[in-house]
C-alpha atoms as a PDB file:
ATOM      1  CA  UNK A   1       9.708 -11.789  22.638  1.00  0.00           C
ATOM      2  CA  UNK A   2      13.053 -10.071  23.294  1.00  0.00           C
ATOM      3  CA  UNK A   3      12.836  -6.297  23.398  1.00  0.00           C
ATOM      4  CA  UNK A   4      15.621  -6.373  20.616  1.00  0.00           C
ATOM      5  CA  UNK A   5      13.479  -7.224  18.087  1.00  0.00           C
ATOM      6  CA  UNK A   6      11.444  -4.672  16.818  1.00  0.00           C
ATOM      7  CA  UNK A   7       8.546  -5.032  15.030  1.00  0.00           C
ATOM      8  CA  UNK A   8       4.691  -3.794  14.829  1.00  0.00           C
ATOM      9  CA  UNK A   9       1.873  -6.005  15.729  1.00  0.00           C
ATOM     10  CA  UNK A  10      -1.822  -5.579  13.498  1.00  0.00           C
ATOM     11  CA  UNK A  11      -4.153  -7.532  14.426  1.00  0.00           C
ATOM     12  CA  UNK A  12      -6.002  -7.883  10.960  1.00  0.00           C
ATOM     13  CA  UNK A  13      -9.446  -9.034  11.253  1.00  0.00           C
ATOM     14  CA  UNK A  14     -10.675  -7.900   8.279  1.00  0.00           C
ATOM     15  CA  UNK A  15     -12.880  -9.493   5.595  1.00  0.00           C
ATOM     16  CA  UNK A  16     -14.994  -7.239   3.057  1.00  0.00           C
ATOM     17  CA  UNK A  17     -15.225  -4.560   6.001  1.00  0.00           C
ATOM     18  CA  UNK A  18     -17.962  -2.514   7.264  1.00  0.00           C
ATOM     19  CA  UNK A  19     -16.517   0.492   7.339  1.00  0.00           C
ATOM     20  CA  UNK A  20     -18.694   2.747   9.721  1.00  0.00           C
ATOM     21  CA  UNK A  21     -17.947  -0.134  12.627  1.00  0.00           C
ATOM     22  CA  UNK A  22     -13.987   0.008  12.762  1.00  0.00           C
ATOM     23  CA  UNK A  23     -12.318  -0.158  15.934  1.00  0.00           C
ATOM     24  CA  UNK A  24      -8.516   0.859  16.373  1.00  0.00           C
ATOM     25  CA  UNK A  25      -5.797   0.628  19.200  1.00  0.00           C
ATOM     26  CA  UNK A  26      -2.311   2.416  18.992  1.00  0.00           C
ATOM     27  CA  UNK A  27      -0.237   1.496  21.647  1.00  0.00           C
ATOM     28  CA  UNK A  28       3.413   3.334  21.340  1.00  0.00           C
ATOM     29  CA  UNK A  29       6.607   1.172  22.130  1.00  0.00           C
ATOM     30  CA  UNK A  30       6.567   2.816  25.501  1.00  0.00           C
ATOM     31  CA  UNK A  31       3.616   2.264  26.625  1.00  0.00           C
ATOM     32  CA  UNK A  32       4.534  -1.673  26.127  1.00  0.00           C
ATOM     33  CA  UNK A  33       6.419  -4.405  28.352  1.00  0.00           C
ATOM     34  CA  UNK A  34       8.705  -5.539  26.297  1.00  0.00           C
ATOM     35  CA  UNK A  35       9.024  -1.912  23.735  1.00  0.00           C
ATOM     36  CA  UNK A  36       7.124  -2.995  20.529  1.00  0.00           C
ATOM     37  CA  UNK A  37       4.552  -0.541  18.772  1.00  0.00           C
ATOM     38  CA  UNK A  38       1.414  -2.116  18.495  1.00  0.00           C
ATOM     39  CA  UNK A  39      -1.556  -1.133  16.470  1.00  0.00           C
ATOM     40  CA  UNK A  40      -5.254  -2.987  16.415  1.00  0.00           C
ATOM     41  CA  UNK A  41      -7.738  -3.304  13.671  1.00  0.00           C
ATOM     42  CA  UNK A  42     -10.930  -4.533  13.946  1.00  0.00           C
ATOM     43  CA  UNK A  43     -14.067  -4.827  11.604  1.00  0.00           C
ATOM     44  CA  UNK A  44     -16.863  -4.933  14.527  1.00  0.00           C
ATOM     45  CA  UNK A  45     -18.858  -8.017  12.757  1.00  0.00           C
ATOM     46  CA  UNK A  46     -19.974 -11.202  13.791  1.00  0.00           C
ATOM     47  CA  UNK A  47     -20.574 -12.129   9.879  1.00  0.00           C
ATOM     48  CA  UNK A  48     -16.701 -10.745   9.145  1.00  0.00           C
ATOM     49  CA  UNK A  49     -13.694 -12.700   8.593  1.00  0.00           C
ATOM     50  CA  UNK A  50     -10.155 -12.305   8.865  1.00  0.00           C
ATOM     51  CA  UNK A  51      -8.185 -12.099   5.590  1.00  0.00           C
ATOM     52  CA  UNK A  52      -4.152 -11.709   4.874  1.00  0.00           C
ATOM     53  CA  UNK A  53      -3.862 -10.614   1.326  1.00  0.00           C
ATOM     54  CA  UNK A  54      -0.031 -11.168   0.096  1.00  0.00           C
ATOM     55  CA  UNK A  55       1.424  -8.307  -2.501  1.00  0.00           C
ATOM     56  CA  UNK A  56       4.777  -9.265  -3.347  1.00  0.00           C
ATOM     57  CA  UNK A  57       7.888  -7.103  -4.007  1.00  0.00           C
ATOM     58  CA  UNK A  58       8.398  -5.720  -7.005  1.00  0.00           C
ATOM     59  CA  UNK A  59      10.166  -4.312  -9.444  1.00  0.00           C
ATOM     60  CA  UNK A  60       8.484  -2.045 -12.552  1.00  0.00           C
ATOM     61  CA  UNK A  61       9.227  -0.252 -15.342  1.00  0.00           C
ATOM     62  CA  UNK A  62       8.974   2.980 -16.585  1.00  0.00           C
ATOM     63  CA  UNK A  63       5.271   3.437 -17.386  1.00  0.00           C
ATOM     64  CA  UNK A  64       3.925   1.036 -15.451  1.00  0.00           C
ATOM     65  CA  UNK A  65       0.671   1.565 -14.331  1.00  0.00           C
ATOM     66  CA  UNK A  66      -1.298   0.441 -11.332  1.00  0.00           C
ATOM     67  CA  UNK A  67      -5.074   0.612 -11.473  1.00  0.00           C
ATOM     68  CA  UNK A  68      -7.124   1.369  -8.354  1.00  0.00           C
ATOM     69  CA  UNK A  69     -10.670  -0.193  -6.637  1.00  0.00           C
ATOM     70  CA  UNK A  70     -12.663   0.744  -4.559  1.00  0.00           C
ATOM     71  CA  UNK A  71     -12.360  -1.719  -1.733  1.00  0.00           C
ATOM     72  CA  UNK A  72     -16.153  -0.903  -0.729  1.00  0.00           C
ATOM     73  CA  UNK A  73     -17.635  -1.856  -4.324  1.00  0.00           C
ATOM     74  CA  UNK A  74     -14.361  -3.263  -6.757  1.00  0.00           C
ATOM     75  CA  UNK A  75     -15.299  -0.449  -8.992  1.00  0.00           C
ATOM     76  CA  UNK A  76     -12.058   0.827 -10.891  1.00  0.00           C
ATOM     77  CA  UNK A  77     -11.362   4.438 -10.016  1.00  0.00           C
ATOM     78  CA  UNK A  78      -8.938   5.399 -12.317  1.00  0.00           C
ATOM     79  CA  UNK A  79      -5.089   4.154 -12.779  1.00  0.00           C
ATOM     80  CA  UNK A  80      -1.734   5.583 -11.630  1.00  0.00           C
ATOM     81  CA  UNK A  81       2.061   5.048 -12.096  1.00  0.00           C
ATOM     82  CA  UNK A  82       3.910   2.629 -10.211  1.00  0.00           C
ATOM     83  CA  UNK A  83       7.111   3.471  -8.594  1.00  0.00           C
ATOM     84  CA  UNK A  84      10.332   1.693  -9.458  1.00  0.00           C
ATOM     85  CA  UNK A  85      10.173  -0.406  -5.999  1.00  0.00           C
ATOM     86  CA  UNK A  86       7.198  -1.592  -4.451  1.00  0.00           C
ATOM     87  CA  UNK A  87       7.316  -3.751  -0.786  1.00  0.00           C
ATOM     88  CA  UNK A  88       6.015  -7.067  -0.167  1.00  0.00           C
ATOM     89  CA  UNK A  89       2.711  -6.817   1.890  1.00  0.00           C
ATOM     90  CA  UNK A  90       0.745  -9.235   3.948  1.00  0.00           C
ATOM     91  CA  UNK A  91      -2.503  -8.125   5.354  1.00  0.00           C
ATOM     92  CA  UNK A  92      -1.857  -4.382   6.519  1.00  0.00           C
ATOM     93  CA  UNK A  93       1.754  -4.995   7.396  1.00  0.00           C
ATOM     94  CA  UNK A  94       4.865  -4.442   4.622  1.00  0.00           C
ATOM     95  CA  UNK A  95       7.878  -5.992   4.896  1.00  0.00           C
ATOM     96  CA  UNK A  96       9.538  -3.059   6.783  1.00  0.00           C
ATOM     97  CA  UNK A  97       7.383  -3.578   9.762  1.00  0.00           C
ATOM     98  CA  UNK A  98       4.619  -0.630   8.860  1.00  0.00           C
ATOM     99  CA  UNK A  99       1.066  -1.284   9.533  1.00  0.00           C
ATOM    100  CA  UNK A 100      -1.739   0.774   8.856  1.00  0.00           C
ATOM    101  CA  UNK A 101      -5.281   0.546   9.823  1.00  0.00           C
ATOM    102  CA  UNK A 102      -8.304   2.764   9.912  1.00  0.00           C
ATOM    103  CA  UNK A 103     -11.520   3.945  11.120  1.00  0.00           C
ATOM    104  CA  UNK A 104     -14.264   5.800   9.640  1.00  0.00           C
ATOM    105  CA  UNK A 105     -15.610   9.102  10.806  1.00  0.00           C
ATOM    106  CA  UNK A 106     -17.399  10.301   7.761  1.00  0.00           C
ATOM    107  CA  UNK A 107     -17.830  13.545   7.859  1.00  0.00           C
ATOM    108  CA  UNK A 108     -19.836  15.973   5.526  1.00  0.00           C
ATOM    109  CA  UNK A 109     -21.325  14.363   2.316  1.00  0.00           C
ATOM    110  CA  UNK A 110     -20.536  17.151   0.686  1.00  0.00           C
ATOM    111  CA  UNK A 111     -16.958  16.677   0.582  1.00  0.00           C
ATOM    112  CA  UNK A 112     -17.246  13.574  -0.654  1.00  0.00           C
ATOM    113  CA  UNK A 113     -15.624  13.567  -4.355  1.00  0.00           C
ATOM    114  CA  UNK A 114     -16.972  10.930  -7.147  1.00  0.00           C
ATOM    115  CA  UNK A 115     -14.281  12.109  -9.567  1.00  0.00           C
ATOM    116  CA  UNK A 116     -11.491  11.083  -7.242  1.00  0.00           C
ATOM    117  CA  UNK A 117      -9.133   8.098  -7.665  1.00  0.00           C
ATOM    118  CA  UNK A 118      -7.453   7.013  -4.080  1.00  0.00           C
ATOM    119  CA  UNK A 119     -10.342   6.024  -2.185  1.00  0.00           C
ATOM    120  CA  UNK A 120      -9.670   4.581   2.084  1.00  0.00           C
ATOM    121  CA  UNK A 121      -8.656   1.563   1.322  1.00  0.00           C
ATOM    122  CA  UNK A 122      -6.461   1.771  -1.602  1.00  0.00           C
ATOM    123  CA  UNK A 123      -4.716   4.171   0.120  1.00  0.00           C
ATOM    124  CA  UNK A 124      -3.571   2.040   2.862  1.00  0.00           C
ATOM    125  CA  UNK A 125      -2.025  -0.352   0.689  1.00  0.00           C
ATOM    126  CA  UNK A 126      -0.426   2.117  -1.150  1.00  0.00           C
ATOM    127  CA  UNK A 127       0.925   3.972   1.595  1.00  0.00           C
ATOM    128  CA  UNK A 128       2.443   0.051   2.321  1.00  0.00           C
ATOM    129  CA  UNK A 129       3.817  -0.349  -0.644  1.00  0.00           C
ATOM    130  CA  UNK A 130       5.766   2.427  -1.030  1.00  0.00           C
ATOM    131  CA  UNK A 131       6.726   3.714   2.486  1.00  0.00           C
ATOM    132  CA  UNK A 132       9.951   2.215   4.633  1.00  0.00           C
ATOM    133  CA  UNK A 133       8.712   3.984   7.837  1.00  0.00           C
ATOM    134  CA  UNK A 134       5.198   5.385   9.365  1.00  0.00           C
ATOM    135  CA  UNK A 135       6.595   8.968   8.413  1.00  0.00           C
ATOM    136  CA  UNK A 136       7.438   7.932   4.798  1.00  0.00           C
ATOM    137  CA  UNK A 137       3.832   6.170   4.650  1.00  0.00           C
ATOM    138  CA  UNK A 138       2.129   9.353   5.333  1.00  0.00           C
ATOM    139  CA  UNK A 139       3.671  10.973   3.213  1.00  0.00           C
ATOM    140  CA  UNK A 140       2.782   8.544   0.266  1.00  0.00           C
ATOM    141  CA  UNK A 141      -0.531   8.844   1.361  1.00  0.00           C
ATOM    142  CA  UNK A 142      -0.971  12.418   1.416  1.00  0.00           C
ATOM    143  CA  UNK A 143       1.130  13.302  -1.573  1.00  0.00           C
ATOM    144  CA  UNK A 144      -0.962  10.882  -3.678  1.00  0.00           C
ATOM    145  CA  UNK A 145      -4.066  12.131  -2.602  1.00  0.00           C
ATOM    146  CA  UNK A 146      -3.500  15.752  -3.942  1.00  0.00           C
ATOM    147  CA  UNK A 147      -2.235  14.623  -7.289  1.00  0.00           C
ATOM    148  CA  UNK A 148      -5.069  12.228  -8.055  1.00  0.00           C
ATOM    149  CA  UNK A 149      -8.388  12.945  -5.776  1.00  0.00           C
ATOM    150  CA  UNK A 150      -9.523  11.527  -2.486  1.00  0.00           C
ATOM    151  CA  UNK A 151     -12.634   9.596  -3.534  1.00  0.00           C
ATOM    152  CA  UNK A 152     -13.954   8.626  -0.094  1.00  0.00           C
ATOM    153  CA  UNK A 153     -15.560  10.465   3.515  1.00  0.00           C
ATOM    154  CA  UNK A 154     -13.186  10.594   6.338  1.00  0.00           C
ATOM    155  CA  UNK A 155     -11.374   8.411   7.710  1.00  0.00           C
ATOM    156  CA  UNK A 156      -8.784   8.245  10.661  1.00  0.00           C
ATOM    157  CA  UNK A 157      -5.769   5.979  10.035  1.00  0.00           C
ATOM    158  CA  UNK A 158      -3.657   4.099  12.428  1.00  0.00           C
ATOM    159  CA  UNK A 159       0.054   4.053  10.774  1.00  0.00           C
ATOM    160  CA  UNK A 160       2.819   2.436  12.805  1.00  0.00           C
ATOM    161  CA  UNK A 161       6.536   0.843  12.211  1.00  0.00           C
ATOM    162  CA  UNK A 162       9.078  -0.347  14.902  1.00  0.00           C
ATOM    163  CA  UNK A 163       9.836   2.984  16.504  1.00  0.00           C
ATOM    164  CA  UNK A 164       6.423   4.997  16.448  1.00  0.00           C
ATOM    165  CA  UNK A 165       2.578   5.411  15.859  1.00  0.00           C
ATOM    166  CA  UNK A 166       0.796   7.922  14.210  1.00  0.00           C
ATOM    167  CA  UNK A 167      -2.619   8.701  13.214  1.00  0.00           C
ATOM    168  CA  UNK A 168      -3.683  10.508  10.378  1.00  0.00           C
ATOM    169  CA  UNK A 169      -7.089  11.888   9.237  1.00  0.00           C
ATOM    170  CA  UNK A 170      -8.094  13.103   6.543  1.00  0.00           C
ATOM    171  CA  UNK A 171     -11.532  14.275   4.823  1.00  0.00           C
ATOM    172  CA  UNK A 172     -12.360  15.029   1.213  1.00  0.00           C
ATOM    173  CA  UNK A 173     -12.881  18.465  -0.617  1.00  0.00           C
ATOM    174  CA  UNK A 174     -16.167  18.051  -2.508  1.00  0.00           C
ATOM    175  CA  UNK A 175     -16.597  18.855  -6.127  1.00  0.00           C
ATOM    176  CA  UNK A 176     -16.500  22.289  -7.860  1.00  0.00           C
ATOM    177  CA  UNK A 177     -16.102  21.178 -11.275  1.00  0.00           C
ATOM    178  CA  UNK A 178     -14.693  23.704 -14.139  1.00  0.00           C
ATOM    179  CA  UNK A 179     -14.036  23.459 -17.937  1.00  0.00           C
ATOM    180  CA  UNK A 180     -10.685  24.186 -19.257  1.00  0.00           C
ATOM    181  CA  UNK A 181     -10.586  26.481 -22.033  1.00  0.00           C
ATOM    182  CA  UNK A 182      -8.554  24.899 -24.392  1.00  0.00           C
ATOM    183  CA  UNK A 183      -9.036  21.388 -23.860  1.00  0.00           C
ATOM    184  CA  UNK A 184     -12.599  21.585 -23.351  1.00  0.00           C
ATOM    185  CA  UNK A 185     -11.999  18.693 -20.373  1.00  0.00           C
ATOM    186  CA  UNK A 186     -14.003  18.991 -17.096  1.00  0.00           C
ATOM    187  CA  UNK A 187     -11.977  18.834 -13.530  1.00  0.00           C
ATOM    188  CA  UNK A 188     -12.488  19.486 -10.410  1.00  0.00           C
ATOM    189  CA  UNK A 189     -10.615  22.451  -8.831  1.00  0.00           C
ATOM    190  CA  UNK A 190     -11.216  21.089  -5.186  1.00  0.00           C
ATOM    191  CA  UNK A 191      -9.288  17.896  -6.109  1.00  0.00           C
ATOM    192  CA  UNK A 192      -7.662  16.545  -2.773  1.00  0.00           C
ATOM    193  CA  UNK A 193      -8.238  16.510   0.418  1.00  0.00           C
ATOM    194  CA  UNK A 194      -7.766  18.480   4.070  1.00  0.00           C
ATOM    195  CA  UNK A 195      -5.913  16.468   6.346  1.00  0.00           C
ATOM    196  CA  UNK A 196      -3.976  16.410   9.818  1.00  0.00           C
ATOM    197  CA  UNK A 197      -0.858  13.542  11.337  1.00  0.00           C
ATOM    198  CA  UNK A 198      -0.110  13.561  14.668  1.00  0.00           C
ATOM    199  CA  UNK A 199       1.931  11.283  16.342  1.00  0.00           C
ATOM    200  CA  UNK A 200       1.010   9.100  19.617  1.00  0.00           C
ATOM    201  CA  UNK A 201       3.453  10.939  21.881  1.00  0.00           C
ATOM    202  CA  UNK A 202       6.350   7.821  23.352  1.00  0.00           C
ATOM    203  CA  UNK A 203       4.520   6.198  26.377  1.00  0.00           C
ATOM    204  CA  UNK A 204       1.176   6.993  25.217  1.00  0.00           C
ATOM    205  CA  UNK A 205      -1.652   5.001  23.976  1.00  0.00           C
ATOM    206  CA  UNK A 206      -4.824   6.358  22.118  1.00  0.00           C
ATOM    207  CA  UNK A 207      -7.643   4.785  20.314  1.00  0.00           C
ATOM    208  CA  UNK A 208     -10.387   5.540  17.722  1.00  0.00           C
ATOM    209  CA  UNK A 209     -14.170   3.873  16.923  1.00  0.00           C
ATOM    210  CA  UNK A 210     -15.550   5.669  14.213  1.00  0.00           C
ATOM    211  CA  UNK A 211     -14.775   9.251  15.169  1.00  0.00           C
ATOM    212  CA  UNK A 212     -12.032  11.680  14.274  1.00  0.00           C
ATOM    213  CA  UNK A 213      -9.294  12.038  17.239  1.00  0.00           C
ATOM    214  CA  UNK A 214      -7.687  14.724  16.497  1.00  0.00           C
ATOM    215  CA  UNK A 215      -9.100  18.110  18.295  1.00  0.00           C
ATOM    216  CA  UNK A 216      -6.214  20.699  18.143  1.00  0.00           C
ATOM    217  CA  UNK A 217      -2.827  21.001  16.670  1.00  0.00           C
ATOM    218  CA  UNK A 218       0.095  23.495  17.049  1.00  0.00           C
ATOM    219  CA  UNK A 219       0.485  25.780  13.066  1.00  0.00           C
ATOM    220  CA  UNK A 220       4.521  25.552  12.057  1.00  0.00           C
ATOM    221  CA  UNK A 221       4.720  29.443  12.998  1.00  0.00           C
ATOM    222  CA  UNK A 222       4.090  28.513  16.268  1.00  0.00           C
ATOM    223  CA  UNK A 223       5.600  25.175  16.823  1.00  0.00           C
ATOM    224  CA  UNK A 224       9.159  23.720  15.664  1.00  0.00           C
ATOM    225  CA  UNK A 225       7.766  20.207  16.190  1.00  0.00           C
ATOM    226  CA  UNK A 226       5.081  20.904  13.259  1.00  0.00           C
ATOM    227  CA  UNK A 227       4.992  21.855   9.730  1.00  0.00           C
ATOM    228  CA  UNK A 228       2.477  22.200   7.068  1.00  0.00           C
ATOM    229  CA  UNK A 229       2.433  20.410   3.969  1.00  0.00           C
ATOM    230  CA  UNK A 230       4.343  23.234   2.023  1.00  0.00           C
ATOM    231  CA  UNK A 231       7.280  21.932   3.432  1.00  0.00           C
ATOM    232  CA  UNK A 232       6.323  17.931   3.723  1.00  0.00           C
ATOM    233  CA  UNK A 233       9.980  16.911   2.960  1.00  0.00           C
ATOM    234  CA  UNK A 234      10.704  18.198   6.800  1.00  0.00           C
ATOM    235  CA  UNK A 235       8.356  15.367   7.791  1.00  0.00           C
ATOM    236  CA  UNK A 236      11.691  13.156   8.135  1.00  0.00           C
ATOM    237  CA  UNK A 237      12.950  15.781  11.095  1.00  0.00           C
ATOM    238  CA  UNK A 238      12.968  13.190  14.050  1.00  0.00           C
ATOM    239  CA  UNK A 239      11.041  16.515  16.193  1.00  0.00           C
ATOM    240  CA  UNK A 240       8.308  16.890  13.873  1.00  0.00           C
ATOM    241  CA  UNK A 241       5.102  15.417  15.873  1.00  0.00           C
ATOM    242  CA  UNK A 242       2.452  17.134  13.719  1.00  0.00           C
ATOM    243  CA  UNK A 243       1.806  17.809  10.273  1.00  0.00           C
ATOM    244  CA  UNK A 244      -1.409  19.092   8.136  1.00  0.00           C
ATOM    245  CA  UNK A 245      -2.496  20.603   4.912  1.00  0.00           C
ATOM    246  CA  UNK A 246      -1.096  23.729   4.373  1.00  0.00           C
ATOM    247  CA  UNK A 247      -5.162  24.733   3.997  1.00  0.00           C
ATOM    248  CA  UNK A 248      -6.936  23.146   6.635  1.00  0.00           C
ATOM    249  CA  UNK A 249      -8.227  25.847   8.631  1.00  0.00           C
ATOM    250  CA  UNK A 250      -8.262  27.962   5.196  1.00  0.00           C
ATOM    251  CA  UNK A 251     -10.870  25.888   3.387  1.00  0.00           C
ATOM    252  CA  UNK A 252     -12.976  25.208   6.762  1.00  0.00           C
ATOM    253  CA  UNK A 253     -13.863  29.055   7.050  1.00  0.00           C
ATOM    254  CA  UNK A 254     -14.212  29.568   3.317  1.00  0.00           C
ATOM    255  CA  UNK A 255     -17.104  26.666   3.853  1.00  0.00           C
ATOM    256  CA  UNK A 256     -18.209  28.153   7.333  1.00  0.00           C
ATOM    257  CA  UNK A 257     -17.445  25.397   9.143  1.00  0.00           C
ATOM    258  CA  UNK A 258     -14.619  27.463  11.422  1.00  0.00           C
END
């Protein structure tokens, strides 16, 4: 393969997958012979097979709605609008070269939310639907999250494109369900999730099996190369390397975790 042509290999074996025995490799484009990113994905089963699922491009219109399973049980979560655009996707891979994969570190069952809509594997495909680049992807991710629930436990993505690799975790909010006064409707006022992106530093190569990666991470007061998610749109600055919930470390002490 020439080093002019960029793209992002996944290696997608993937079937109905177990999703406490994932094991992921990000390898960044300079950490590679001939300067590709390359990501791995692996369901660790001997009773697994590999899959490519194809998701064309499309076009939709105003109102359009897209509904969303639960790739564990095919349960319908809940629906939510498509966008005007949405990529062709084979496997984990778009047409734009992105490729997300994942591994599962659980976490607390308490933060688990049954009221939530985007569960982990939903949002990988939607994050590949709707993103052009691993930065865009993220943000699709995240962004969708807050507005409609995380559903699942915690999970560590793998998100690449041509230039760079990321990883993202994220972890759930629980349930603290209220009444609103005038509708008389039940939500839940933790709706969402805590979450942290970093990317794999140029040269670098990192991997994850089942447990969360990231340890430490610079705030935005003390770092120009992060920001929190009150100012997501700077996510597109080519020297921002980190980015987390504006409430991370907030809602771990309020649950005396930190």
């Amino acid at each position: 393969m020439k080093k002019s042509i960029s793209f992002v290999l996944a290696f997608l074996i993937l079937g109905h997958v177990n999703t406490d025995a994932c094991t992921s490799y990000l390898v960044s484009k300079g950490a590679t012979v001939d300067g590709s990113s390359l990501i791995s994905y692996a369901g660790d089963s001997h009773i697994r097979y590999g899959q490519l699922y194809f998701r064309p491009r499309s076009t939709w219109p105003v109102g359009a709605m897209q509904t969303i399973y639960d790739r564990s049980s095919n349960r319908p979560l809940g629906q939510i609008p498509y966008p005007k655009e949405t990529y062709q996707v084979v496997g984990f891979m778009n047409e734009h070269q992105v490729a997300i994969g994942e591994s599962t570190f659980g976490g607390r069952s308490e933060l688990e939310d049954s009221t939530g809509i985007i569960d982990w594997g939903s949002i990988m495909f939607l994050g590949l639907q709707r993103g052009k680049t691993a930065r865009e992807a993220i943000k699709v991710m995240v962004e969708l999250v807050e507005q409609f629930g995380y559903y699942s436990s915690g999970q560590s993505y793998s998100v690449a494109d041509p230039n760079e690799v990321w990883i993202l975790e994220i972890i759930g909010k629980g349930m603290d369900m209220k009444t609103d006064r005038k509708t008389k409707k039940t939500y839940n006022a933790n709706k969402g999730a805590v979450w942290v992106a970093m990317r794999v530093p140029d040269g670098y190569i990192s991997a994850h099996a089942n447990h969360a990666r990231i340890t430490t991470f610079p705030k935005e007061n003390e770092s120009e190369k992060s920001v929190s998610s009150k100012n997501l749109d700077k996510i597109f600055n080519p020297e921002v390397e980190v980015v987390y919930s504006h409430d991370v470390v907030s809602f771990a002490k309020s649950k005396g975790y930190y």
